[in-house]
PDB file of N, CA and C in Angstrom:
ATOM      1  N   UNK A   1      33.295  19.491-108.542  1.00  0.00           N
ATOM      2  CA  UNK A   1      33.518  19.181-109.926  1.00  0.00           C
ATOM      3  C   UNK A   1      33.138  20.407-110.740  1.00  0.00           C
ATOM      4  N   UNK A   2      34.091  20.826-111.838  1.00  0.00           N
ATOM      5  CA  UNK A   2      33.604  21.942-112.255  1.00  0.00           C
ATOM      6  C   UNK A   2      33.535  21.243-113.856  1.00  0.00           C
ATOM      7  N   UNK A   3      32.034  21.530-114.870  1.00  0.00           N
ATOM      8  CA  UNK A   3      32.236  20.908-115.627  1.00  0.00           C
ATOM      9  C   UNK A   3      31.817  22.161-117.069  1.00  0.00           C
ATOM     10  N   UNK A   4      32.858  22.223-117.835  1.00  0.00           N
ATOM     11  CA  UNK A   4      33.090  23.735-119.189  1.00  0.00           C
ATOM     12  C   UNK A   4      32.186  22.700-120.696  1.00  0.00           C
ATOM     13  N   UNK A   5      31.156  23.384-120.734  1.00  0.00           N
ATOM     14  CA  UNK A   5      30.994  23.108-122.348  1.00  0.00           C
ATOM     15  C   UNK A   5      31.024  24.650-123.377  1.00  0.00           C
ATOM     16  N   UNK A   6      30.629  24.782-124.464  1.00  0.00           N
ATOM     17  CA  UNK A   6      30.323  25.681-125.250  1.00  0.00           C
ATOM     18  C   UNK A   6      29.928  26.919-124.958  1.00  0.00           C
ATOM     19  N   UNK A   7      28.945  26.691-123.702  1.00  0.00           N
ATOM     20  CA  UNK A   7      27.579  27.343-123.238  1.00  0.00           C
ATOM     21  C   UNK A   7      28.025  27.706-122.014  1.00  0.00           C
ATOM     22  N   UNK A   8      28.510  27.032-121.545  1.00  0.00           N
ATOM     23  CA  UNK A   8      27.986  27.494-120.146  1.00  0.00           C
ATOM     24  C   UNK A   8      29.304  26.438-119.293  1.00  0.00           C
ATOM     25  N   UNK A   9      29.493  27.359-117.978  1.00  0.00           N
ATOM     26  CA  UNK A   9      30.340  26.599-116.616  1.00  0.00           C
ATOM     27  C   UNK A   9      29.629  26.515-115.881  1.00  0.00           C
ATOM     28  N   UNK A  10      29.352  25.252-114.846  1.00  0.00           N
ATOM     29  CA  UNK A  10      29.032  24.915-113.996  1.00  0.00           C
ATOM     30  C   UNK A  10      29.852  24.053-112.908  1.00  0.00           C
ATOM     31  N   UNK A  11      29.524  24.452-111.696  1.00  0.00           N
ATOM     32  CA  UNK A  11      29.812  23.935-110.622  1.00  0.00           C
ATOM     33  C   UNK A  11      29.565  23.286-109.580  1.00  0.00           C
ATOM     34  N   UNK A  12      30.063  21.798-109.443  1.00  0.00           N
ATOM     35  CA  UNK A  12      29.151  21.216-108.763  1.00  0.00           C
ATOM     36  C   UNK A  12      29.836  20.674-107.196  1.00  0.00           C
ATOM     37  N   UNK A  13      29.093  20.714-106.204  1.00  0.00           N
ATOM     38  CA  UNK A  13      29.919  20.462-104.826  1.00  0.00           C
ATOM     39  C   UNK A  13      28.856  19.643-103.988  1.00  0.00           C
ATOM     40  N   UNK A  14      29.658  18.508-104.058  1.00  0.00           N
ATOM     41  CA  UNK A  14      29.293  17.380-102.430  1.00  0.00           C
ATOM     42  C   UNK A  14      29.468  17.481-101.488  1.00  0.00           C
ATOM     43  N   UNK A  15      29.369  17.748-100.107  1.00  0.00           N
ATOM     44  CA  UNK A  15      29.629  17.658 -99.267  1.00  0.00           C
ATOM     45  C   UNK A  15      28.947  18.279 -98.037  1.00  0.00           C
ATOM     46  N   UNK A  16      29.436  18.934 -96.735  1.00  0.00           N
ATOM     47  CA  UNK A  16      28.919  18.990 -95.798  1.00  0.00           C
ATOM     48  C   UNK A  16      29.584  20.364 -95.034  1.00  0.00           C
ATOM     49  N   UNK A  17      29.209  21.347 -94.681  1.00  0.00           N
ATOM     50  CA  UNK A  17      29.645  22.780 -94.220  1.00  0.00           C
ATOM     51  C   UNK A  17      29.865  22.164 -92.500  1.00  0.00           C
ATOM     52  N   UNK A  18      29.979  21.122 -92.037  1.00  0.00           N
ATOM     53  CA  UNK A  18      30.499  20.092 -90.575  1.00  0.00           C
ATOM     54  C   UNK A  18      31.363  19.487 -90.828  1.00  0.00           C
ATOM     55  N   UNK A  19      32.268  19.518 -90.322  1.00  0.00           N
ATOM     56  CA  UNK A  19      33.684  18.706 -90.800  1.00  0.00           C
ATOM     57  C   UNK A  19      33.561  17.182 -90.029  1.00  0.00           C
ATOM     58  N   UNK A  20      32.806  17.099 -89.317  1.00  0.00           N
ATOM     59  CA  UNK A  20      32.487  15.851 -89.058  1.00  0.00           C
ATOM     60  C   UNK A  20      31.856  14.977 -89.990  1.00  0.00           C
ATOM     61  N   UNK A  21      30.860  15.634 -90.988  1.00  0.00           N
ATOM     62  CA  UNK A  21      30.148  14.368 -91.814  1.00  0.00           C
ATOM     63  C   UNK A  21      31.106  14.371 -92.521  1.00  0.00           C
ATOM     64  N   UNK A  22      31.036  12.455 -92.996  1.00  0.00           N
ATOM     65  CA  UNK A  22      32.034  11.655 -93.667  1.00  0.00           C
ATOM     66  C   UNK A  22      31.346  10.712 -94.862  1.00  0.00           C
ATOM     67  N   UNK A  23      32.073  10.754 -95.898  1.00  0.00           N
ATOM     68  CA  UNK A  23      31.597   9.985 -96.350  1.00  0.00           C
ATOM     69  C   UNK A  23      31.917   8.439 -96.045  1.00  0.00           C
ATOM     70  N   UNK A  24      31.644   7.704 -96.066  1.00  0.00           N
ATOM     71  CA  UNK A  24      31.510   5.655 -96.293  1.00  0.00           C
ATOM     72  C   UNK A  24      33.009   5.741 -96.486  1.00  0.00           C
ATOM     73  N   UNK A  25      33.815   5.812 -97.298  1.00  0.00           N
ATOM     74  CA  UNK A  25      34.959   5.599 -97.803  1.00  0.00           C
ATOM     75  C   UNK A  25      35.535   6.702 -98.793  1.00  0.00           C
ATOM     76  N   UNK A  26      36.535   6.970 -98.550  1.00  0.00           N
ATOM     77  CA  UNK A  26      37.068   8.411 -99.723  1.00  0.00           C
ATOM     78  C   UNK A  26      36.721   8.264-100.854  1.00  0.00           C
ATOM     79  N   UNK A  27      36.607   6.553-101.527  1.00  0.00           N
ATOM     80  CA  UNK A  27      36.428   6.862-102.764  1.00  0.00           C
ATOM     81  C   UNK A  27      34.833   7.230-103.208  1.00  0.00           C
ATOM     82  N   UNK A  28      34.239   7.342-102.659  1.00  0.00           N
ATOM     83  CA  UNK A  28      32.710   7.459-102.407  1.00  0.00           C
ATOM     84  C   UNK A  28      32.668   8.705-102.712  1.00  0.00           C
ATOM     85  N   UNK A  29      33.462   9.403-101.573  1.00  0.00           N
ATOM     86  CA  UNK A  29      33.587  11.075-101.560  1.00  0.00           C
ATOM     87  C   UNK A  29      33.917  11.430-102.825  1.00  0.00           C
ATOM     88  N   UNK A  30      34.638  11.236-103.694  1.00  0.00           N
ATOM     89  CA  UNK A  30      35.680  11.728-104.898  1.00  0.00           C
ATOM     90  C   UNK A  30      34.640  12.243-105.941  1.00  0.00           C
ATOM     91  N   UNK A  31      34.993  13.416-106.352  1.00  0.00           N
ATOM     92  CA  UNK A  31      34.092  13.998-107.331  1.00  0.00           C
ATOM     93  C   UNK A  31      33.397  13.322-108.302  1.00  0.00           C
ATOM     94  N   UNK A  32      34.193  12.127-108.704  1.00  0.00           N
ATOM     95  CA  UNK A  32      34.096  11.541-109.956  1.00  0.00           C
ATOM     96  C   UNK A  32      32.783  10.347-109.547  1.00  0.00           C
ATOM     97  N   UNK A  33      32.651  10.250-107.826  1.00  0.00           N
ATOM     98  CA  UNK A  33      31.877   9.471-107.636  1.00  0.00           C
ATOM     99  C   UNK A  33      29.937  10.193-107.438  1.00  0.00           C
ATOM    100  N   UNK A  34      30.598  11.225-106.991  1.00  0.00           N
ATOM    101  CA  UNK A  34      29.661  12.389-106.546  1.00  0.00           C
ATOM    102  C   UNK A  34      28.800  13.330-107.288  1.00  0.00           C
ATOM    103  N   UNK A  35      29.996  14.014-107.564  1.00  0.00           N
ATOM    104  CA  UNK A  35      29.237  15.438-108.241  1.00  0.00           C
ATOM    105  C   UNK A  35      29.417  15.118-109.394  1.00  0.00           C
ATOM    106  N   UNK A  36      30.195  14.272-110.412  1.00  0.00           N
ATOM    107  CA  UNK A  36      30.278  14.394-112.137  1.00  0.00           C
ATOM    108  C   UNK A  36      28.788  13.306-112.147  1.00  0.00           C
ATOM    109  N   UNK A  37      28.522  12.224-111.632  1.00  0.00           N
ATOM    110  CA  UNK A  37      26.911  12.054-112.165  1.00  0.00           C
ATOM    111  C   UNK A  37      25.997  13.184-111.617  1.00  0.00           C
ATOM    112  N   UNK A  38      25.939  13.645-110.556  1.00  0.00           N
ATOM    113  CA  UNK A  38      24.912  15.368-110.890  1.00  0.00           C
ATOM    114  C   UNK A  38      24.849  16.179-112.263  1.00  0.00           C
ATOM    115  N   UNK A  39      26.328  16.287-112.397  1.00  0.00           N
ATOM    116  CA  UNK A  39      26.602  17.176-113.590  1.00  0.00           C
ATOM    117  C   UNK A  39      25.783  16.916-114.570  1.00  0.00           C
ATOM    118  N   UNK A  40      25.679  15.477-114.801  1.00  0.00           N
ATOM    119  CA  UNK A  40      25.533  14.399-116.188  1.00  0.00           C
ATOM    120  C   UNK A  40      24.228  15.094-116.160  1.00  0.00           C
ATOM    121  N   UNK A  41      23.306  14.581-114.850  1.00  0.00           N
ATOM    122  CA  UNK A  41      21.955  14.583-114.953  1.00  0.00           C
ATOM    123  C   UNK A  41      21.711  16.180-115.236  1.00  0.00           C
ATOM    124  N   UNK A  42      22.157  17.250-114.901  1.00  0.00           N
ATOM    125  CA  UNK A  42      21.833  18.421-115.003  1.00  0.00           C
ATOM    126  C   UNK A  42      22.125  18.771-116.167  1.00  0.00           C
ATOM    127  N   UNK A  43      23.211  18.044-117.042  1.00  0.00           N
ATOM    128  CA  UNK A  43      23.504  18.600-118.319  1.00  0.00           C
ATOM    129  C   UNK A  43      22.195  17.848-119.252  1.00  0.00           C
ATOM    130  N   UNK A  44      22.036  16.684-119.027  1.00  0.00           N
ATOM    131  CA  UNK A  44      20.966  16.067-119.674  1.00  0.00           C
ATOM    132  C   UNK A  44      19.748  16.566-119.526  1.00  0.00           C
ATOM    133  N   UNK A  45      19.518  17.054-118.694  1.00  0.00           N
ATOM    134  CA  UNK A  45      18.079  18.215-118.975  1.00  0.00           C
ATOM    135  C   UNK A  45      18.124  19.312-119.102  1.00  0.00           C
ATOM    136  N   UNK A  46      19.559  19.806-119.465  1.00  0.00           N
ATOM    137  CA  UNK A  46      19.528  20.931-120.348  1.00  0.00           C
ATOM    138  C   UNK A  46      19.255  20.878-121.550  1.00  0.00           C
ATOM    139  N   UNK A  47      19.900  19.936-122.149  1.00  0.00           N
ATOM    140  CA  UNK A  47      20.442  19.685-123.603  1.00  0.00           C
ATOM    141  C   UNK A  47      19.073  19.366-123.576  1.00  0.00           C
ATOM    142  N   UNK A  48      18.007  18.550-123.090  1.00  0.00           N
ATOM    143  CA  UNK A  48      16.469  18.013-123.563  1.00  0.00           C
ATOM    144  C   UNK A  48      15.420  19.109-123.461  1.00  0.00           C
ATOM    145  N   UNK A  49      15.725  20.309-122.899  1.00  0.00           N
ATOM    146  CA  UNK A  49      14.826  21.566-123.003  1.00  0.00           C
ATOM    147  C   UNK A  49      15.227  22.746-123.862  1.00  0.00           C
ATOM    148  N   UNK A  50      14.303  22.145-124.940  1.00  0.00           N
ATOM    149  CA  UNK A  50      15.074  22.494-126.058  1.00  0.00           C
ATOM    150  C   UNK A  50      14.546  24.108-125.631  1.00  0.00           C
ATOM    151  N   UNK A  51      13.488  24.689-124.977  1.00  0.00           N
ATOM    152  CA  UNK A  51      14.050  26.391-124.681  1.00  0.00           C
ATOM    153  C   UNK A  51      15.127  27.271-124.560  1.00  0.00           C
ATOM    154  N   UNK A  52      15.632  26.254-123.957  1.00  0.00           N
ATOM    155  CA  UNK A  52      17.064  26.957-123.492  1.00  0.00           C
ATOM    156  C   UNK A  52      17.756  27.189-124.496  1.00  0.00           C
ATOM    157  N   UNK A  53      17.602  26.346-125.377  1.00  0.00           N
ATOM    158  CA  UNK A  53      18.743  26.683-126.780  1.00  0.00           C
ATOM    159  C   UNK A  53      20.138  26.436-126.508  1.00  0.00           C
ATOM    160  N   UNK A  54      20.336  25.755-125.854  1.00  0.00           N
ATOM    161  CA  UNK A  54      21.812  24.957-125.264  1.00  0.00           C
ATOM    162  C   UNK A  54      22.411  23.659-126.018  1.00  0.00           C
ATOM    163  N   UNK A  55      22.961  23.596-127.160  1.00  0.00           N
ATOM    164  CA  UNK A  55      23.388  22.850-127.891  1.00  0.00           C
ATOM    165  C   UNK A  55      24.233  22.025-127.249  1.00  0.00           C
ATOM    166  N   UNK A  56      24.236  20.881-127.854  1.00  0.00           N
ATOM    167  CA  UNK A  56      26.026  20.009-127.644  1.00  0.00           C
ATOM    168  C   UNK A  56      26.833  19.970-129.023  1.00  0.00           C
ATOM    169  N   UNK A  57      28.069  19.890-128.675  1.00  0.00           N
ATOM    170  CA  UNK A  57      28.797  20.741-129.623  1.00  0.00           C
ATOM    171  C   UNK A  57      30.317  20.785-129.225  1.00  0.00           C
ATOM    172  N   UNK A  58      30.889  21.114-130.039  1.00  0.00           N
ATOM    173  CA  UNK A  58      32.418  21.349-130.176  1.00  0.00           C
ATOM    174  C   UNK A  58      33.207  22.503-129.722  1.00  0.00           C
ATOM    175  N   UNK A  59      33.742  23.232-128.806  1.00  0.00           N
ATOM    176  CA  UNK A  59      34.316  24.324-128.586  1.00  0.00           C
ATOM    177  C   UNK A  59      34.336  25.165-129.813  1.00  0.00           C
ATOM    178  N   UNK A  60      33.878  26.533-130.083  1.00  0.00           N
ATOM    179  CA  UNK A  60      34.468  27.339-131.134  1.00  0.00           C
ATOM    180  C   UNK A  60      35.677  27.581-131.169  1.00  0.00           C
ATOM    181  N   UNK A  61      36.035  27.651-132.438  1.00  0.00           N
ATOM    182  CA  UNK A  61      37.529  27.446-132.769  1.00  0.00           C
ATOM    183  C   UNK A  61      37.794  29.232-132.189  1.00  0.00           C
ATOM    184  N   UNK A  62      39.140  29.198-131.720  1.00  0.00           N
ATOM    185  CA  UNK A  62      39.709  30.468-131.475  1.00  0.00           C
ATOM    186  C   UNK A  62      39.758  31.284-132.534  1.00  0.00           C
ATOM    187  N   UNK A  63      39.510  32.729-132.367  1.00  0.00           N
ATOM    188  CA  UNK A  63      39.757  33.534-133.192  1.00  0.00           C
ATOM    189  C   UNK A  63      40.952  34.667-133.911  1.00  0.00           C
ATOM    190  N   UNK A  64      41.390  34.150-133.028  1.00  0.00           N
ATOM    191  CA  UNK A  64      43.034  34.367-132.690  1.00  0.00           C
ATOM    192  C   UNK A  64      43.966  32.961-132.883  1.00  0.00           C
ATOM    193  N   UNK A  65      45.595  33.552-133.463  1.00  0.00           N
ATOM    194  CA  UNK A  65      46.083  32.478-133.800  1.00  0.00           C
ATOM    195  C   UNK A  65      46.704  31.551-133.131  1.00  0.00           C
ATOM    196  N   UNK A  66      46.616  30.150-132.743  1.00  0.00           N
ATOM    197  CA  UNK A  66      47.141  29.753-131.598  1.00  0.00           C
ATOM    198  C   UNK A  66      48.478  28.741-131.950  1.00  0.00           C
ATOM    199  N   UNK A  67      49.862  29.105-130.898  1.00  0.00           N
ATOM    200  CA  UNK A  67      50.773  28.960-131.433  1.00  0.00           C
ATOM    201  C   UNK A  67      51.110  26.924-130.931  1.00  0.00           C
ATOM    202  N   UNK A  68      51.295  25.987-131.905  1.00  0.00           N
ATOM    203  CA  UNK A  68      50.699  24.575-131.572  1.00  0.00           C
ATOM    204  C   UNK A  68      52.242  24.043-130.659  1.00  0.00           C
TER     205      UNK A  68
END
């Protein structure tokens, strides 16, 4: 799962470098089951340390003109 905010890309991967381990059922495996709640939790303690200075927020608008 690769997940783009403002700040920052991150990348997140389930699985197993053995092609034998399996997950329970594919849908188990599926990113959306897997790695996007990691993401969540890793984005949520970003955004709560407030050191980091990692806002949530809206894409900056392009600075250049974009043709719609």
């Amino acid at each position: 799962y690769i997940g783009i905010t403002g700040d920052l890309i991150t990348g997140v991967w389930v699985g197993a470098d053995d092609h034998k381990v399996r997950f329970r059922t594919p849908q188990v495996g599926e990113a959306s089951q897997t790695a996007l709640p990691l993401f969540g939790i890793y984005m949520e303690s970003l955004y709560n340390d407030k050191s980091l200075n990692i806002k949530q927020g809206r894409f900056p608008e392009p600075n250049i003109k974009v043709n719609k």
